[in-house]
Protein backbone atom coordinates (compact mmCIF):
# COMPACT_ATOMS: atom_id res chain seq x y z
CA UNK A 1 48.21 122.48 96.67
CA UNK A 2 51.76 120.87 98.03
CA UNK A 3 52.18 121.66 101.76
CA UNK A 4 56.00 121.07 102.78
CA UNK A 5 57.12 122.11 105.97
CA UNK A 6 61.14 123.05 106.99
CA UNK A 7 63.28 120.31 109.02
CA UNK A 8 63.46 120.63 112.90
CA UNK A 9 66.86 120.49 113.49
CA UNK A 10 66.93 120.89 117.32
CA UNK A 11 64.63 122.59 119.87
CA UNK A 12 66.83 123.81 122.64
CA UNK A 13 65.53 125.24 125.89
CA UNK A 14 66.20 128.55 126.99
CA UNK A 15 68.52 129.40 129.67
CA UNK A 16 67.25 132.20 131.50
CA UNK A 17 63.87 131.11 131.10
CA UNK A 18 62.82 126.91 131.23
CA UNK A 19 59.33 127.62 130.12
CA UNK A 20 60.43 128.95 126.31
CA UNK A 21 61.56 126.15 124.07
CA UNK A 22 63.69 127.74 120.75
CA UNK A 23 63.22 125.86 117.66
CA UNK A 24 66.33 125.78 115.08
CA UNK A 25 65.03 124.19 111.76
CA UNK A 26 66.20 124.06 107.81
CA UNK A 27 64.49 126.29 105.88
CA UNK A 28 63.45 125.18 102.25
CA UNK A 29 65.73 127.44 100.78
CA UNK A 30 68.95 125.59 102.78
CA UNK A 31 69.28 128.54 105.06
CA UNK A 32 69.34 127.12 108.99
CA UNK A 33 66.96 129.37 111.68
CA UNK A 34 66.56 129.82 114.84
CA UNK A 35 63.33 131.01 116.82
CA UNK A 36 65.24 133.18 119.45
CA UNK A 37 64.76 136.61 119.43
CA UNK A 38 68.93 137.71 118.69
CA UNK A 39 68.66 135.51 115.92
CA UNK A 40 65.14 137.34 114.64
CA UNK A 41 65.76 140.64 115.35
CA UNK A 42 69.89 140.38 113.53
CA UNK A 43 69.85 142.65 110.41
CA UNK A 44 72.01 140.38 108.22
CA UNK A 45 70.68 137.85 105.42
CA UNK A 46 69.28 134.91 107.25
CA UNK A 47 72.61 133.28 105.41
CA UNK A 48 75.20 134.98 107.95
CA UNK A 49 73.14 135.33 111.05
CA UNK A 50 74.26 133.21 113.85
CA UNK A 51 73.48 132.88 117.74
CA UNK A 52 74.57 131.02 121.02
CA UNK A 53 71.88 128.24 119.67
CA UNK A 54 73.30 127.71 116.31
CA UNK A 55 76.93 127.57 118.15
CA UNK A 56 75.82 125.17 120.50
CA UNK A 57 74.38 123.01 117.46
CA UNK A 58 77.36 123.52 115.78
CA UNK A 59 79.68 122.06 118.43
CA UNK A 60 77.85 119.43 119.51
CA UNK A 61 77.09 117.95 115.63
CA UNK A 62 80.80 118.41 115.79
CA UNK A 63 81.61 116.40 119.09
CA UNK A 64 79.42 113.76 117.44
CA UNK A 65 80.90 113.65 114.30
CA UNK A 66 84.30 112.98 115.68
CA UNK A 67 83.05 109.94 117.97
């Protein structure tokens, strides 16, 4: 049996609550996720969901890109 396990892209903490730690990872089928509950609960394909974590990634992969 092959165990693989997704990338951990980032864990970010939460905001309105230090204690909970959100976890944004690559899936194995390419599709990026995030643990937070607006993320989970969004009706769309995992492929066009999106939330303040993933925008937060987004920007600062950016910011260090451009460096």
């Amino acid at each position: 049996m092959t165990t693989t396990t997704a990338t951990i892209l980032a864990t970010i903490p939460s905001a309105s609550n230090p204690e909970v730690v959100y976890t944004i990872r690559r899936g194995h089928d390419g599709n990026v996720y995030c643990s937070c509950p607006a993320w989970r609960f969004q009706k769309l394909a995992p492929a066009l969901r999106t939330c303040k974590h993933l925008r937060s990634l987004a920007a600062s992969m950016k910011q260090h890109a451009a460096k």
